[in-house]
N, C-alpha and C. Protein backbone atom coordinates (compact mmCIF):
# COMPACT_ATOMS: atom_id res chain seq x y z
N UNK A 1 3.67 29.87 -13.82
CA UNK A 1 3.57 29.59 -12.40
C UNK A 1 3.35 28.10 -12.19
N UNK A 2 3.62 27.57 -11.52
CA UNK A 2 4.17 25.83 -10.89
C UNK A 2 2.37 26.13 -10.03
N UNK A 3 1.93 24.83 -10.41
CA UNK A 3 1.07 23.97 -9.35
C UNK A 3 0.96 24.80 -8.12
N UNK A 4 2.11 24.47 -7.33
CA UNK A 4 2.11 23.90 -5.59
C UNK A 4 2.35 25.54 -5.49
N UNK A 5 2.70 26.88 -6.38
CA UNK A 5 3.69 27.77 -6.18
C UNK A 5 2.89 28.77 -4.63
N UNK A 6 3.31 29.45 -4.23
CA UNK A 6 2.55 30.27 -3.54
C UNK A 6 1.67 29.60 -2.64
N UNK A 7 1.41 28.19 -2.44
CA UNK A 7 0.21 27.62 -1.85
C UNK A 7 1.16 27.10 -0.25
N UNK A 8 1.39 26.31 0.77
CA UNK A 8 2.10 26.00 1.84
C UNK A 8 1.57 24.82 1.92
N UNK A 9 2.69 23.82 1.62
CA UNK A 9 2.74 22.62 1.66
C UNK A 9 1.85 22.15 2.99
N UNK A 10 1.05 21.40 2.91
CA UNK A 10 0.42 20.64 3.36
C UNK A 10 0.78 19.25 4.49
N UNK A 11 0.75 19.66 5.60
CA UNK A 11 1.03 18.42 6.37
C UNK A 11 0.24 18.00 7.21
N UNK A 12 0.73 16.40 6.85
CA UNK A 12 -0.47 15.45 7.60
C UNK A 12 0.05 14.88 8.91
N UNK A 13 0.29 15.39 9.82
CA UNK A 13 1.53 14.87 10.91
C UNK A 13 0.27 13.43 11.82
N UNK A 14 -0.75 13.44 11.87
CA UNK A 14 -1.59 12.34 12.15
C UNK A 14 -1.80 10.89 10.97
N UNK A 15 -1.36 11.61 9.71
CA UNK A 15 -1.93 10.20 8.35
C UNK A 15 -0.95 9.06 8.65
N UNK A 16 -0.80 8.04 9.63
CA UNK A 16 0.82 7.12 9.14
C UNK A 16 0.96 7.20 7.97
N UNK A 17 -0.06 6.93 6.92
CA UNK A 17 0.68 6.91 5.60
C UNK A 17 1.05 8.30 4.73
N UNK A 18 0.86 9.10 5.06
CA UNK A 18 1.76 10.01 4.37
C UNK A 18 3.08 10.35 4.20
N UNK A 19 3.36 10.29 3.16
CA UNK A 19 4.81 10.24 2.45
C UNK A 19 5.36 8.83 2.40
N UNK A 20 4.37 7.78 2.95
CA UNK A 20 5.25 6.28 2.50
C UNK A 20 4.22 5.81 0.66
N UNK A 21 5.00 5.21 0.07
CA UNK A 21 4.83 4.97 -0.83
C UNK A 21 4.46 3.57 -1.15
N UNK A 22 3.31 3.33 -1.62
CA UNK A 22 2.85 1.77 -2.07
C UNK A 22 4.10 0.89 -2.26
N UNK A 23 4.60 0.79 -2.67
CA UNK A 23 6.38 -0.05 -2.74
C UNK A 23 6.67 -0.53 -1.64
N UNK A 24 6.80 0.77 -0.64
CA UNK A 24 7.24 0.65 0.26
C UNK A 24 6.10 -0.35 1.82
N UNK A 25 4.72 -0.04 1.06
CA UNK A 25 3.49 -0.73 2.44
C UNK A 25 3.59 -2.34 1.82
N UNK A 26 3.87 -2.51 0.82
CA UNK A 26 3.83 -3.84 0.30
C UNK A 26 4.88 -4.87 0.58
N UNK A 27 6.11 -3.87 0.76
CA UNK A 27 7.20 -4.46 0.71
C UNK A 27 7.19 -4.79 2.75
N UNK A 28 6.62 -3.82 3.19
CA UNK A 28 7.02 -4.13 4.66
C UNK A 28 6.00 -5.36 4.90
N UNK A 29 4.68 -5.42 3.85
CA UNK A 29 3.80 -6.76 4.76
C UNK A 29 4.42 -8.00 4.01
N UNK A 30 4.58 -7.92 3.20
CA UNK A 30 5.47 -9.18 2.63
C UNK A 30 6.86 -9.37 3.40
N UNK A 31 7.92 -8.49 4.14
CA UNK A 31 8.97 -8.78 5.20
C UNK A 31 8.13 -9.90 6.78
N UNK A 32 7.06 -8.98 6.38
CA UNK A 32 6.03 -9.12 7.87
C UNK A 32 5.46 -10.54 8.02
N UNK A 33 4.76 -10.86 6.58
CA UNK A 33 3.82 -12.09 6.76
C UNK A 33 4.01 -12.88 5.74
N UNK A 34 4.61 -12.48 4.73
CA UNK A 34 5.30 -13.23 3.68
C UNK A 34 3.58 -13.61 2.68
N UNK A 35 4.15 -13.57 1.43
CA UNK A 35 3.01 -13.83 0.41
C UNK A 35 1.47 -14.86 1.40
N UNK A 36 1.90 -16.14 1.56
CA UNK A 36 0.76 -17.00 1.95
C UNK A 36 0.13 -16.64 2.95
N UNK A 37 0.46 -15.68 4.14
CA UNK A 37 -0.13 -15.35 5.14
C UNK A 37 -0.91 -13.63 4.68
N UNK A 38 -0.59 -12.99 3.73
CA UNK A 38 -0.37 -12.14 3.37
C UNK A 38 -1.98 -12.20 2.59
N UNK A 39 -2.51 -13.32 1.85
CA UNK A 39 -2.83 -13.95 0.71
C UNK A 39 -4.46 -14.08 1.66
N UNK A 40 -4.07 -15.08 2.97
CA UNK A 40 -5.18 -15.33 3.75
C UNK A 40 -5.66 -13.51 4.91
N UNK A 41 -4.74 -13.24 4.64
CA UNK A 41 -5.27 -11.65 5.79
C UNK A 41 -5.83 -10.73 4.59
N UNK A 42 -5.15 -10.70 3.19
CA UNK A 42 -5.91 -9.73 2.13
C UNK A 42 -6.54 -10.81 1.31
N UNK A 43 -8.00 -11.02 1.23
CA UNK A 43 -8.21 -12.23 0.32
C UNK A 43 -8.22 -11.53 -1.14
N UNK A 44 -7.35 -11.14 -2.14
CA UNK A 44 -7.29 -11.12 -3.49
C UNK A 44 -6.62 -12.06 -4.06
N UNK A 45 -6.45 -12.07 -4.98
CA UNK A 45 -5.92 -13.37 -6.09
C UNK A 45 -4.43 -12.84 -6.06
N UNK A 46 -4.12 -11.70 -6.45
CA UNK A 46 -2.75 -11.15 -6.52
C UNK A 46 -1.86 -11.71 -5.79
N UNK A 47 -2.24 -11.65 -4.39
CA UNK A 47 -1.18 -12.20 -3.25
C UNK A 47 -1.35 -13.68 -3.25
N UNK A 48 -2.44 -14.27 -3.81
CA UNK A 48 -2.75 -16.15 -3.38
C UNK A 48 -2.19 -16.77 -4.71
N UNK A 49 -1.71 -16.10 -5.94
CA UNK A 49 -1.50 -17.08 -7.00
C UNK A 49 -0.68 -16.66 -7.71
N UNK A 50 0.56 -17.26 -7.86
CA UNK A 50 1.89 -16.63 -8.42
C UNK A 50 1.98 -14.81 -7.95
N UNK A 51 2.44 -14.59 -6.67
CA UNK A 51 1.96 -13.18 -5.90
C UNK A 51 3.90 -12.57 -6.54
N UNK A 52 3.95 -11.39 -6.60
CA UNK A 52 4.78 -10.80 -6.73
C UNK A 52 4.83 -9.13 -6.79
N UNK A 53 5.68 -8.81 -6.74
CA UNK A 53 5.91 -6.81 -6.02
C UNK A 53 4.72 -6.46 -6.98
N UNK A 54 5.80 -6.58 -8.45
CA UNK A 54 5.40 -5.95 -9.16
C UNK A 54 3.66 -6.35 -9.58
N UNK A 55 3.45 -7.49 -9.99
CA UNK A 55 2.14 -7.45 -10.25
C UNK A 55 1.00 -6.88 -9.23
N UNK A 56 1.24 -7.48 -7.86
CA UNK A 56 0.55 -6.75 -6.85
C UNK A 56 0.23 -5.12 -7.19
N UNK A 57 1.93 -4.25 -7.06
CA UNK A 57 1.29 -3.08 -7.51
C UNK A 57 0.54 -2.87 -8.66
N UNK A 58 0.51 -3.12 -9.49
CA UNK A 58 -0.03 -3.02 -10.90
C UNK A 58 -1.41 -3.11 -10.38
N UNK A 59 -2.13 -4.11 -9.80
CA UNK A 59 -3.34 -4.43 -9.46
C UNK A 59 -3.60 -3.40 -8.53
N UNK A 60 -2.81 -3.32 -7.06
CA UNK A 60 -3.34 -2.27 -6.26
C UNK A 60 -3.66 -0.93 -6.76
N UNK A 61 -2.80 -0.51 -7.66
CA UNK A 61 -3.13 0.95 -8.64
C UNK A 61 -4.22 1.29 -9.50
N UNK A 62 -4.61 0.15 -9.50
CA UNK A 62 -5.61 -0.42 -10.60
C UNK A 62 -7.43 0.02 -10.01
N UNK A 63 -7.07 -0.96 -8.68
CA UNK A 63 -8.10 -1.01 -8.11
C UNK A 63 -8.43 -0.43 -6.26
N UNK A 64 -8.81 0.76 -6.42
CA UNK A 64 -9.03 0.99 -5.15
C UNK A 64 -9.37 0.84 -3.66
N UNK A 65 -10.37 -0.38 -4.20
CA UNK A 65 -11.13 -0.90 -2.88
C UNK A 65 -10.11 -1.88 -2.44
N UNK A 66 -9.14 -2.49 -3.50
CA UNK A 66 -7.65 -3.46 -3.09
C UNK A 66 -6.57 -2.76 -2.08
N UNK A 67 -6.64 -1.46 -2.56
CA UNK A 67 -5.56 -0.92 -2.09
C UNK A 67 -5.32 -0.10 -0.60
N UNK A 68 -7.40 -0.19 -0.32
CA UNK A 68 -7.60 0.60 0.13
C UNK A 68 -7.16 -0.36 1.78
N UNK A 69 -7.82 -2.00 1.33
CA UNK A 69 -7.86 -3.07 2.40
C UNK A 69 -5.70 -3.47 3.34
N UNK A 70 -4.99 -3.30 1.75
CA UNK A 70 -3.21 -3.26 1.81
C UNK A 70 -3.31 -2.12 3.00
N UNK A 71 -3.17 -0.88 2.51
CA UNK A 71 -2.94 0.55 3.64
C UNK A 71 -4.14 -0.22 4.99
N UNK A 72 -4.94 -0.01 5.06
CA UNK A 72 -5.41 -0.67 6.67
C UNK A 72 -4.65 -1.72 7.09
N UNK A 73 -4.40 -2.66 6.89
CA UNK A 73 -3.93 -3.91 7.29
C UNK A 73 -1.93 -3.36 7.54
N UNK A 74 -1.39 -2.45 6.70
CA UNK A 74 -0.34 -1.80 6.90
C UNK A 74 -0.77 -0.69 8.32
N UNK A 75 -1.74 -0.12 8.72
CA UNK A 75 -1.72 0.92 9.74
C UNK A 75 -1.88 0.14 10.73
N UNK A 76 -2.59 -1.26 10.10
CA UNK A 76 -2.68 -1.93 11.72
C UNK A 76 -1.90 -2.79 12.16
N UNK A 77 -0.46 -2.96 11.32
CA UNK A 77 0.58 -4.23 11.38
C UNK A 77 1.83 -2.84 12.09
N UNK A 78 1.80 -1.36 12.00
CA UNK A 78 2.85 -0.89 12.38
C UNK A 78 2.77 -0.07 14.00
């Protein structure tokens, strides 16, 4: 028997972020404010010093309380 089998998928029709994917919240504030503005609104090192997709995610996955500040600053930029 599968995980999810028999159980009824779960929906969050209030979460904005449900079903968008870290890739995807990173990629819209970097369209939005671009690394240096990006750098001064989230103060981590990731975005202020050689900032890029990939390392960002690596770090945001990493660390929760990082990722947690990206998704707010994404609910409050859309």
């Amino acid at each position: 028997m599968r995980k999810n089998e028999g159980k009824p998928k779960e929906s969050q029709p209030n979460n904005p972020l449900h079903g968008v994917k870290l890739t995807e919240i990173l990629e819209f504030l970097v369209d939005e404010y671009g690394w240096d503005e990006l750098g001064d609104l989230v103060d981590i090192n990731c975005f202020q010093n050689n900032p890029s997709i990939k390392s960002s995610l690596k770090f945001l996955r990493k660390f929760p309380w990082a990722r947690t500040k990206v998704e707010d600053l994404y609910v409050k930029s859309i």
